[in-house]
PDB file of N, CA and C in Angstrom:
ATOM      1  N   UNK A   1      38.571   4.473 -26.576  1.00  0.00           N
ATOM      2  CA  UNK A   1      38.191   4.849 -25.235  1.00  0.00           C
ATOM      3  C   UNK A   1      36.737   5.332 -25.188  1.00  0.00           C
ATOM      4  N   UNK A   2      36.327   6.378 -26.610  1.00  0.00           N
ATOM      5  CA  UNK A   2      35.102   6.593 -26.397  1.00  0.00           C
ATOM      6  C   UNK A   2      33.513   5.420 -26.793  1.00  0.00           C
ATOM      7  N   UNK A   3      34.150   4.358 -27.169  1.00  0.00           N
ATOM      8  CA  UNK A   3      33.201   3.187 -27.004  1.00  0.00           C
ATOM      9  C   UNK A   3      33.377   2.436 -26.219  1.00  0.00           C
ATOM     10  N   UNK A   4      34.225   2.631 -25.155  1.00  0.00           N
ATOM     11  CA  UNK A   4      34.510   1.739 -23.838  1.00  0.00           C
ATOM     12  C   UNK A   4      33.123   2.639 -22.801  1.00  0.00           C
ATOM     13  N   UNK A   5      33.824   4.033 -22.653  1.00  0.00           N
ATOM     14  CA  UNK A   5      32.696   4.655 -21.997  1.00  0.00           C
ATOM     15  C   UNK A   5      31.261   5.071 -22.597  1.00  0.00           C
ATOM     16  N   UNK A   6      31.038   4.834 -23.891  1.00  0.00           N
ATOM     17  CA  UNK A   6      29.384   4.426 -23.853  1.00  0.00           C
ATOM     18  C   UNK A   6      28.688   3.059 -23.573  1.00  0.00           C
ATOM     19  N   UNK A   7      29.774   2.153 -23.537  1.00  0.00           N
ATOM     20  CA  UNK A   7      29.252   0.854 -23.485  1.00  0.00           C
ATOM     21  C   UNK A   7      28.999   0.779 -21.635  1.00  0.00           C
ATOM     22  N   UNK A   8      29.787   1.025 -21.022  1.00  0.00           N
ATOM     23  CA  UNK A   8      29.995   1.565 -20.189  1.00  0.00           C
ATOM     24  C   UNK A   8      28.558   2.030 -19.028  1.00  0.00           C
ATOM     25  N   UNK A   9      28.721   3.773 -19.843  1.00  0.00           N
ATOM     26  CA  UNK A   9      27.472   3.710 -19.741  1.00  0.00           C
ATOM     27  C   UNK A   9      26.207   3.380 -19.628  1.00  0.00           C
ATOM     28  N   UNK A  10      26.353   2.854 -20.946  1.00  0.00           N
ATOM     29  CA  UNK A  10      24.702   2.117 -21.366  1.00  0.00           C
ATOM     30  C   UNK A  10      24.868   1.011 -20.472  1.00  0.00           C
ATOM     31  N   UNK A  11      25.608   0.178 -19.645  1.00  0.00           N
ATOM     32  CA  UNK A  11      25.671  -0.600 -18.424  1.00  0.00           C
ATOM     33  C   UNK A  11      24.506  -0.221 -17.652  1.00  0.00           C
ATOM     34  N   UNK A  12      24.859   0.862 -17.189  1.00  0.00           N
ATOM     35  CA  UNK A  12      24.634   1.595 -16.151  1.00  0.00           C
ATOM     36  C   UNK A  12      23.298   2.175 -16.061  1.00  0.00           C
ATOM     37  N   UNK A  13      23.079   2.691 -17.430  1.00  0.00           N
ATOM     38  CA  UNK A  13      21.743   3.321 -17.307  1.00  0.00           C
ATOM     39  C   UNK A  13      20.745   1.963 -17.013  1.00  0.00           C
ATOM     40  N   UNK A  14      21.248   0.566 -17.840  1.00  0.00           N
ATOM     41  CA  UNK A  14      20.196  -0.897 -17.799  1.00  0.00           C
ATOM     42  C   UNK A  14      20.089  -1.094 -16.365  1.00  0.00           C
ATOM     43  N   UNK A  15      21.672  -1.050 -15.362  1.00  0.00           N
ATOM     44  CA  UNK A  15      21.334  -1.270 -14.374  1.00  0.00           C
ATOM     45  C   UNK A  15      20.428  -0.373 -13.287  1.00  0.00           C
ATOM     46  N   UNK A  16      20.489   0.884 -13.785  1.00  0.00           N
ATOM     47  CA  UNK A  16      19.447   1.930 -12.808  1.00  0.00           C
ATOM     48  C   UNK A  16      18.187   1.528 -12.810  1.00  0.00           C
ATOM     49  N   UNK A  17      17.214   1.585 -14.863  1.00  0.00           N
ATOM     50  CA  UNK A  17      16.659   1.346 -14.784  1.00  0.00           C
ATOM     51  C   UNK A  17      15.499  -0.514 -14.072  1.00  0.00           C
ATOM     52  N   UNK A  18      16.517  -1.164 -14.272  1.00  0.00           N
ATOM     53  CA  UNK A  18      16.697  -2.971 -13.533  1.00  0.00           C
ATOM     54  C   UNK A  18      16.270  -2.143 -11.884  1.00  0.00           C
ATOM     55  N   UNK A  19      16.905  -2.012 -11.168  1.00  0.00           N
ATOM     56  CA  UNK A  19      16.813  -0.975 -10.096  1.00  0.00           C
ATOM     57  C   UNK A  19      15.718  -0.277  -9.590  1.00  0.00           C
ATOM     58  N   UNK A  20      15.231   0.358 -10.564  1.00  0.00           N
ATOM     59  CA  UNK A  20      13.880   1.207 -10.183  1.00  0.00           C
ATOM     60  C   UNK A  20      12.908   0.737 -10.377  1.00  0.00           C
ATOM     61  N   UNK A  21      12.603  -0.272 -11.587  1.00  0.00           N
ATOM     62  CA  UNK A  21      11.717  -1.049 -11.499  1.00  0.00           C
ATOM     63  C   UNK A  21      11.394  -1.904 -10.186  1.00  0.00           C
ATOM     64  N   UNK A  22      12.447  -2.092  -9.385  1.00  0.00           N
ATOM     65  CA  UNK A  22      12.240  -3.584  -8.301  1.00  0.00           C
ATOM     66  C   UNK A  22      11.642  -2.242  -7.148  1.00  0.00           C
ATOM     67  N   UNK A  23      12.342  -1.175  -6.862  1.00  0.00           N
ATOM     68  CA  UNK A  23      11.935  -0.420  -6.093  1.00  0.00           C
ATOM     69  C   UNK A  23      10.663   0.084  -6.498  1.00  0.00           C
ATOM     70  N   UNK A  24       9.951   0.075  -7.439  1.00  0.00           N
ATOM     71  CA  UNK A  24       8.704   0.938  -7.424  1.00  0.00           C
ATOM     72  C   UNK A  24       8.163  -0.234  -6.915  1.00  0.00           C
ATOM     73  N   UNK A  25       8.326  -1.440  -6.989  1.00  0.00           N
ATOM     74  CA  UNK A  25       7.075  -2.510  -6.044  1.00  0.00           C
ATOM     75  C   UNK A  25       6.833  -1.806  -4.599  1.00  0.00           C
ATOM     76  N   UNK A  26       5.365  -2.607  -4.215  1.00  0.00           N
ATOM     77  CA  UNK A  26       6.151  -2.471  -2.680  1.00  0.00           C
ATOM     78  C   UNK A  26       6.066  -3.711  -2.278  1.00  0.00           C
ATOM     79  N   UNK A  27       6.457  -3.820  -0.983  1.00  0.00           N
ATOM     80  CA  UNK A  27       7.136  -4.454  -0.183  1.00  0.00           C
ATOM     81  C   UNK A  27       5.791  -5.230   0.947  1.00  0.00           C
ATOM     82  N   UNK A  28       4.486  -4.237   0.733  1.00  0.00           N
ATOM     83  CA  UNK A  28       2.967  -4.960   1.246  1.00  0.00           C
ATOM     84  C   UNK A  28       2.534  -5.900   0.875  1.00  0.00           C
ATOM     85  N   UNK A  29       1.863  -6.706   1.227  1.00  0.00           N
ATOM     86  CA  UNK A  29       0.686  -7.656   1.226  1.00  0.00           C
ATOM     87  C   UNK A  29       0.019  -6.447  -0.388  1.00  0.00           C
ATOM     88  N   UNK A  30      -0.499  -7.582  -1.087  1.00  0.00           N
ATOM     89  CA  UNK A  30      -1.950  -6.629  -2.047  1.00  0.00           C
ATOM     90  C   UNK A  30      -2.771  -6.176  -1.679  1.00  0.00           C
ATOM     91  N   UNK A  31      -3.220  -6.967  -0.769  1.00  0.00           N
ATOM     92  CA  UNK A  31      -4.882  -5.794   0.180  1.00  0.00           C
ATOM     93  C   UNK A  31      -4.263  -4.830   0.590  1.00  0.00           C
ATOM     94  N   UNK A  32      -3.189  -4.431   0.959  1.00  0.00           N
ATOM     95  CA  UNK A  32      -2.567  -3.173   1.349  1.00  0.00           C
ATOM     96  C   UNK A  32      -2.463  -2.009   0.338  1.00  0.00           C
ATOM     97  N   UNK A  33      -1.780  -2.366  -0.635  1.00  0.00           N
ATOM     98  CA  UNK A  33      -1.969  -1.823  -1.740  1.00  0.00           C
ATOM     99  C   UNK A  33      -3.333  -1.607  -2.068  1.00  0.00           C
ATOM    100  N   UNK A  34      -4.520  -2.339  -2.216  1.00  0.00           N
ATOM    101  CA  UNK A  34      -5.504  -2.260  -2.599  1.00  0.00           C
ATOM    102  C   UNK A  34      -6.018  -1.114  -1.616  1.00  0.00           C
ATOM    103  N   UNK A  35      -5.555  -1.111  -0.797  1.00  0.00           N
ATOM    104  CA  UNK A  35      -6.637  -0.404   0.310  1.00  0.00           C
ATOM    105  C   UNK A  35      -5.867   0.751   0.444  1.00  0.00           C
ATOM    106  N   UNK A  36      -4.553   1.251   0.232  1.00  0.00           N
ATOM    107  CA  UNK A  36      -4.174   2.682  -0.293  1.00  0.00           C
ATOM    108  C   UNK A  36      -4.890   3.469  -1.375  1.00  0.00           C
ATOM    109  N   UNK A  37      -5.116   2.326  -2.366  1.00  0.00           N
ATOM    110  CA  UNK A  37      -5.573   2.931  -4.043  1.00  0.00           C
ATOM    111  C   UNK A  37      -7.017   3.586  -3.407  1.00  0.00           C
ATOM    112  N   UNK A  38      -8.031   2.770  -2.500  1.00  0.00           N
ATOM    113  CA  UNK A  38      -8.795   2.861  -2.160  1.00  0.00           C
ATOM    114  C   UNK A  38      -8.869   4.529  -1.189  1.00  0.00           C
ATOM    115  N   UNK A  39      -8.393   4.241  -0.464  1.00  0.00           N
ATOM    116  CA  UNK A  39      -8.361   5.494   0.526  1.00  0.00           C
ATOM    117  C   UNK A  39      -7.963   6.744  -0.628  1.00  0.00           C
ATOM    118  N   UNK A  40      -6.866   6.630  -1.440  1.00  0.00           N
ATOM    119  CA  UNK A  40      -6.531   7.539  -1.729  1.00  0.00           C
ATOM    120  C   UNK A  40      -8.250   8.625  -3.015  1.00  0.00           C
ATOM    121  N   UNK A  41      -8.842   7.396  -3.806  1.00  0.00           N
ATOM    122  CA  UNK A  41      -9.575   7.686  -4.564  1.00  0.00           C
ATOM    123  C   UNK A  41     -10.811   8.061  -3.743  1.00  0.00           C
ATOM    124  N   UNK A  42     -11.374   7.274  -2.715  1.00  0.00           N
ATOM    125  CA  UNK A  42     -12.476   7.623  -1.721  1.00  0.00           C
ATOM    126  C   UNK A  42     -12.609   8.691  -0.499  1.00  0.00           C
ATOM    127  N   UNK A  43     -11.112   8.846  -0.051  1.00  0.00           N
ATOM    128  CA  UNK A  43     -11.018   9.871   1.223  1.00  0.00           C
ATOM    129  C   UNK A  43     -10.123  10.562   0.888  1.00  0.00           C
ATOM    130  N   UNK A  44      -9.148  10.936  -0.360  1.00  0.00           N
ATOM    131  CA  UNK A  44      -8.220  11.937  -0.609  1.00  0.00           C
ATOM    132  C   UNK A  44      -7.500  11.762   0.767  1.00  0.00           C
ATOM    133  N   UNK A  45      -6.986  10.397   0.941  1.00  0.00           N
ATOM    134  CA  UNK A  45      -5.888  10.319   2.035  1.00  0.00           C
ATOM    135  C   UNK A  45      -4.329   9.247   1.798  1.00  0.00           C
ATOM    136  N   UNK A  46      -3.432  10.293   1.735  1.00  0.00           N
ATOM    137  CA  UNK A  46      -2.228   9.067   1.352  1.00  0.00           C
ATOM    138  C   UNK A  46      -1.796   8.747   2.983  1.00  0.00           C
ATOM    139  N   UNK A  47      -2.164   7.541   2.619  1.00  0.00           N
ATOM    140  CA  UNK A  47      -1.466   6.499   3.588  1.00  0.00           C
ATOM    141  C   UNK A  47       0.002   6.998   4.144  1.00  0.00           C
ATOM    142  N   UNK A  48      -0.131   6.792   5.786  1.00  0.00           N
ATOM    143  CA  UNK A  48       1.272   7.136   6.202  1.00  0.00           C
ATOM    144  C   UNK A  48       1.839   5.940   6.967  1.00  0.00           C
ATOM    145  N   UNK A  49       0.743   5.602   7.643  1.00  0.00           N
ATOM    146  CA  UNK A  49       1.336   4.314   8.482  1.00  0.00           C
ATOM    147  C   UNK A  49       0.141   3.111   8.833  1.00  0.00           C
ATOM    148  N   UNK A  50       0.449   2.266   8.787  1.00  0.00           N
ATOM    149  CA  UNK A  50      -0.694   1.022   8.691  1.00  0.00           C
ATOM    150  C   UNK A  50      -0.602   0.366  10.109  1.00  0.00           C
ATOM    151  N   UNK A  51      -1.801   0.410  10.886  1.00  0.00           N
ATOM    152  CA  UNK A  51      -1.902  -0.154  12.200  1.00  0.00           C
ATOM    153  C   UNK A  51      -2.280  -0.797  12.603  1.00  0.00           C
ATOM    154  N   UNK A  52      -1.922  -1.833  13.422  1.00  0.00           N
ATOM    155  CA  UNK A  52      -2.666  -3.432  13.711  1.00  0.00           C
ATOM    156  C   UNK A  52      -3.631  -3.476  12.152  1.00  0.00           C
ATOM    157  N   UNK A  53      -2.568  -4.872  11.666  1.00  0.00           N
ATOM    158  CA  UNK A  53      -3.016  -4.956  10.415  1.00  0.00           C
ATOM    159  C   UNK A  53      -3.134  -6.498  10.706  1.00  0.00           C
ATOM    160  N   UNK A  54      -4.325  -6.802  10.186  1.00  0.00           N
ATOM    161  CA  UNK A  54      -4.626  -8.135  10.713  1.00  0.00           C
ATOM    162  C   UNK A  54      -5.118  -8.948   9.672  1.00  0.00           C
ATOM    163  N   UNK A  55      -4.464 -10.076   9.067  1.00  0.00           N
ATOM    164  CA  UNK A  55      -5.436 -11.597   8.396  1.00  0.00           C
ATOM    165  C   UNK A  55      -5.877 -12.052   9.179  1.00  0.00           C
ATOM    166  N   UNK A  56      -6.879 -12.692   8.800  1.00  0.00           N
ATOM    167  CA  UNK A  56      -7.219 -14.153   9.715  1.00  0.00           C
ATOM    168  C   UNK A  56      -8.597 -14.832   9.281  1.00  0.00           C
ATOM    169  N   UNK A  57      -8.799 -15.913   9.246  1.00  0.00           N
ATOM    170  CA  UNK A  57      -9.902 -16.636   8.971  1.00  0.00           C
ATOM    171  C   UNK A  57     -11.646 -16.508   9.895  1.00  0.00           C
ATOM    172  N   UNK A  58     -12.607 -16.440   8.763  1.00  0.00           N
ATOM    173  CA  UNK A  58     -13.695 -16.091   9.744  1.00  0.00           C
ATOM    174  C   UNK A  58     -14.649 -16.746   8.981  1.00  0.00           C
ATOM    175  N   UNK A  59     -14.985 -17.765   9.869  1.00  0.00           N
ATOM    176  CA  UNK A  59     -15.143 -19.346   9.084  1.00  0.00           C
ATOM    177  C   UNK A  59     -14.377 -19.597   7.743  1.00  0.00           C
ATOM    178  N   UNK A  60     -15.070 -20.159   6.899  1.00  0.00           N
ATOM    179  CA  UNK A  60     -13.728 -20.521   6.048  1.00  0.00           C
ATOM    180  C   UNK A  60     -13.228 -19.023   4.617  1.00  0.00           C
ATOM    181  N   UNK A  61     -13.603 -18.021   4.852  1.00  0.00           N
ATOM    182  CA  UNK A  61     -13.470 -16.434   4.778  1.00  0.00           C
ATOM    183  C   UNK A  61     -11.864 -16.133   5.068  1.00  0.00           C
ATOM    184  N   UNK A  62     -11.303 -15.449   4.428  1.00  0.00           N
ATOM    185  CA  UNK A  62      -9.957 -14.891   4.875  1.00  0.00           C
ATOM    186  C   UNK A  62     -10.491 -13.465   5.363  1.00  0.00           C
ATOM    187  N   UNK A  63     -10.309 -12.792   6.151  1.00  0.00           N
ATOM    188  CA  UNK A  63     -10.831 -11.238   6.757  1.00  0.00           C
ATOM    189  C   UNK A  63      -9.703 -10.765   6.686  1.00  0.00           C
ATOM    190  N   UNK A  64      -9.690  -8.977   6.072  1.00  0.00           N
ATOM    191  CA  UNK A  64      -8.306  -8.359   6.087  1.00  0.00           C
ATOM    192  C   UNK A  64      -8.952  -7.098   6.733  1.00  0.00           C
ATOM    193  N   UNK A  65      -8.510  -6.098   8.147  1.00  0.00           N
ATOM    194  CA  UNK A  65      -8.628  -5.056   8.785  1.00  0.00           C
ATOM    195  C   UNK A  65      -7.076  -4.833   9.129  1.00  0.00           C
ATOM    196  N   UNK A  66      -7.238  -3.370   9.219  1.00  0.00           N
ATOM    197  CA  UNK A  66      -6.158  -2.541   9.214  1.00  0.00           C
ATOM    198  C   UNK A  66      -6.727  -0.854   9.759  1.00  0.00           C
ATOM    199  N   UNK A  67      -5.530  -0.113  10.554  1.00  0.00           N
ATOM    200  CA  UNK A  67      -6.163   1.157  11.184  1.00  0.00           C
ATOM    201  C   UNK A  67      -5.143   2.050  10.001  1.00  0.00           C
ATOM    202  N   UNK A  68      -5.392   2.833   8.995  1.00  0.00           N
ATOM    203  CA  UNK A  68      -4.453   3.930   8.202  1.00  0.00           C
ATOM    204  C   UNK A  68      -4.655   4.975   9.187  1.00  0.00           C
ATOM    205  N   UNK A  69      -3.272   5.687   8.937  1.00  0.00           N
ATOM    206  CA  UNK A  69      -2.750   7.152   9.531  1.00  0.00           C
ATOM    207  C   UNK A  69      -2.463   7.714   8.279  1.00  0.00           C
ATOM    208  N   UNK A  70      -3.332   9.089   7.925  1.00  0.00           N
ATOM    209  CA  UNK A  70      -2.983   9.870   6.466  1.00  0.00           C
ATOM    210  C   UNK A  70      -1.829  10.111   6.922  1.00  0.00           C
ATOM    211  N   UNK A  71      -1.177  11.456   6.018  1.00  0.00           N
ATOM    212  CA  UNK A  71      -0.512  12.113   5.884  1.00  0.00           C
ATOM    213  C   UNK A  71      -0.622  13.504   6.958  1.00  0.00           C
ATOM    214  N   UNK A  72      -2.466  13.666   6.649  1.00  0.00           N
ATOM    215  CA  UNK A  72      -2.689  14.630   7.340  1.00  0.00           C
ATOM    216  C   UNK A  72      -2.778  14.340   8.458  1.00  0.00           C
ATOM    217  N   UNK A  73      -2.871  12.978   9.278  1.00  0.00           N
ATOM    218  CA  UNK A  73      -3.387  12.773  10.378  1.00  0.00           C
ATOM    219  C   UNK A  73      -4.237  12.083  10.939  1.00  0.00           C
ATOM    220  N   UNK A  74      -5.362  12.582   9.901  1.00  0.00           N
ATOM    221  CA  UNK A  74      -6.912  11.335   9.923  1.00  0.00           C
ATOM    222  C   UNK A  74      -6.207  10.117   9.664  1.00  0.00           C
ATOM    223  N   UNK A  75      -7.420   8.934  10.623  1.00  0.00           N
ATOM    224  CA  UNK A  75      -7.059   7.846  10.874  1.00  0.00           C
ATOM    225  C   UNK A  75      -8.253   7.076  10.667  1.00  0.00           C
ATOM    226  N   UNK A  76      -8.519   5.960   9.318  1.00  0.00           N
ATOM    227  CA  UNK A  76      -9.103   4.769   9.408  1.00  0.00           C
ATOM    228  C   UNK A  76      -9.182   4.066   9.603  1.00  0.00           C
ATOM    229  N   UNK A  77     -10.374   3.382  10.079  1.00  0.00           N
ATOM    230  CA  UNK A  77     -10.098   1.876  10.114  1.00  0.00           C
ATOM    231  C   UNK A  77     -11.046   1.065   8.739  1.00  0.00           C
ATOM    232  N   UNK A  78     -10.128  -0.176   8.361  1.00  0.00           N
ATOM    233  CA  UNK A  78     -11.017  -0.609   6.962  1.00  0.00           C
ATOM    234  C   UNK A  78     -10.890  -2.288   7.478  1.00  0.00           C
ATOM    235  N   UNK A  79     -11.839  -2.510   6.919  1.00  0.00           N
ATOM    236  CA  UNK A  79     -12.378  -4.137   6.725  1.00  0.00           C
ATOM    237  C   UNK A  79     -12.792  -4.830   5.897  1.00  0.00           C
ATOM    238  N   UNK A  80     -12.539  -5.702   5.063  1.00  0.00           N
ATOM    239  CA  UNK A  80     -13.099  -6.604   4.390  1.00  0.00           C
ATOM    240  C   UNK A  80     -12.756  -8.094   4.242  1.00  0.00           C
ATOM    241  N   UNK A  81     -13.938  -9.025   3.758  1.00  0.00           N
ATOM    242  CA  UNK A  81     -13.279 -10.328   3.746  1.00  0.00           C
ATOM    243  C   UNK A  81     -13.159 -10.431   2.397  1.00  0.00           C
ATOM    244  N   UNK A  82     -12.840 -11.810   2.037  1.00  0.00           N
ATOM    245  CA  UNK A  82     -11.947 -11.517   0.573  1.00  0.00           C
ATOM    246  C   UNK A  82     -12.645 -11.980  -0.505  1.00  0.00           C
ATOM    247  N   UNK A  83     -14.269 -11.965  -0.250  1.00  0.00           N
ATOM    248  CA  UNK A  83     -15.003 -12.191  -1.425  1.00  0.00           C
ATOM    249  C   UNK A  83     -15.467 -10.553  -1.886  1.00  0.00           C
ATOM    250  N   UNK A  84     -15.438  -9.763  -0.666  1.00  0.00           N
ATOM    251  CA  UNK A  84     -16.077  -8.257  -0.980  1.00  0.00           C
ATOM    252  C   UNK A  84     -14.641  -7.978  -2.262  1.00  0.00           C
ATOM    253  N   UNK A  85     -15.142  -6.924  -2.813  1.00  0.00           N
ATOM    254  CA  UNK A  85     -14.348  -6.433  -3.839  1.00  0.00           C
ATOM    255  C   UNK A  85     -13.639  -4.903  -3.081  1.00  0.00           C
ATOM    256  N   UNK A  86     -14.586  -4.428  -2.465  1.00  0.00           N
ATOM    257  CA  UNK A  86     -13.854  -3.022  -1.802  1.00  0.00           C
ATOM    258  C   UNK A  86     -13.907  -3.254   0.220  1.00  0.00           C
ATOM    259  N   UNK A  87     -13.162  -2.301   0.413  1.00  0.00           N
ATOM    260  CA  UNK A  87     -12.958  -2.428   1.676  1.00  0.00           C
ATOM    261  C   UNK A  87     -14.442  -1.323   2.050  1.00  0.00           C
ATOM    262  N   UNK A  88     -14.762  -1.787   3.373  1.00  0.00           N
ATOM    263  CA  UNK A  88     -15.823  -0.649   4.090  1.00  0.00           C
ATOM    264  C   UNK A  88     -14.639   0.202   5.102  1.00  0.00           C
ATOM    265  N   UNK A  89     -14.639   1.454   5.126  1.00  0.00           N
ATOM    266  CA  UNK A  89     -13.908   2.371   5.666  1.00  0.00           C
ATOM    267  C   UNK A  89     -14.230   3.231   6.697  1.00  0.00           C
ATOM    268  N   UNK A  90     -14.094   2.966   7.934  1.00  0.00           N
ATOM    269  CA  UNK A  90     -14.738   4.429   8.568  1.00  0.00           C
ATOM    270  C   UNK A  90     -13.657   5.175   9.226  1.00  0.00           C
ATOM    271  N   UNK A  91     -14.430   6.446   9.539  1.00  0.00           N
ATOM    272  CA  UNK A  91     -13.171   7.396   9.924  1.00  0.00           C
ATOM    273  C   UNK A  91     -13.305   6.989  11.594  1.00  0.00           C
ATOM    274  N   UNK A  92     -12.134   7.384  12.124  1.00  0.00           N
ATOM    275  CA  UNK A  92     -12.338   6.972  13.738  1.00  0.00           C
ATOM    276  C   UNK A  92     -12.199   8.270  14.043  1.00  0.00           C
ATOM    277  N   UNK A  93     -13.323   8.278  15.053  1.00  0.00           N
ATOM    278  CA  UNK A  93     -13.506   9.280  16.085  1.00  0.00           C
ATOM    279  C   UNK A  93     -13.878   8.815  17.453  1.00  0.00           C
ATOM    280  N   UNK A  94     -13.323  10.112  18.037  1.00  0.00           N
ATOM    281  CA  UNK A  94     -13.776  10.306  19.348  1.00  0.00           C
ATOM    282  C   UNK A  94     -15.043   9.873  20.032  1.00  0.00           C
ATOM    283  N   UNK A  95     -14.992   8.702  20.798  1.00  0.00           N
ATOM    284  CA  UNK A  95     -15.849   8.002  21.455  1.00  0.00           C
ATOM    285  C   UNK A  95     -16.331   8.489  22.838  1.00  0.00           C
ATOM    286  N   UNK A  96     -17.375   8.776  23.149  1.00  0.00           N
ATOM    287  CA  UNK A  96     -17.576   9.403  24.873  1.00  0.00           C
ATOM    288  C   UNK A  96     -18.483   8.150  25.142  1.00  0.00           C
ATOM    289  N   UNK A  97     -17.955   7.362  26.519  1.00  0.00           N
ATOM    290  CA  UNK A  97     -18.854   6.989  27.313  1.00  0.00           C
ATOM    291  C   UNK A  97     -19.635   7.542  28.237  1.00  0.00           C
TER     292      UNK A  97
END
């Protein structure tokens, strides 16, 4: 019985770890990812929510923009096309006409 329930076991632990591996991916596009790693190392901001997130071609260029919502609140907007290596980032503020 007691090598039924380590075998058992050791099932279980393969299947958790099988499991956590698929969950630590995510579930983004890579420029997304890329552009968390980014924010987080350049503006000390973890990503909370990603807004009008946009591909699209600009001449024959793939362009990736997106608006981040930290954690804290602050909100970017980032841009790049897909020969740049880093995104350009600015913080959005308050506009007066």
């Amino acid at each position: 019985m007691f090598a039924l329930n380590k075998a058992l076991l050791s099932t279980v632990v393969v299947v958790m770890l099988s499991a956590g591996g698929a969950f630590a991916q995510s579930s983004d596009p890579a420029w997304l990812d890329e552009l968390g790693m980014q924010l987080r190392s350049e503006k000390e901001c973890e990503p909370n929510i990603y807004i009008n997130m946009r591909e699209g071609q600009l001449g024959a260029l793939t362009y990736y923009e997106a608006r981040v919502q930290c954690v804290d609140g602050r909100m970017f907007d980032a841009s790049r096309t897909e020969t740049e290596k880093e995104f350009k980032i600015q913080a959005c503020e308050i506009v007066v006409c």
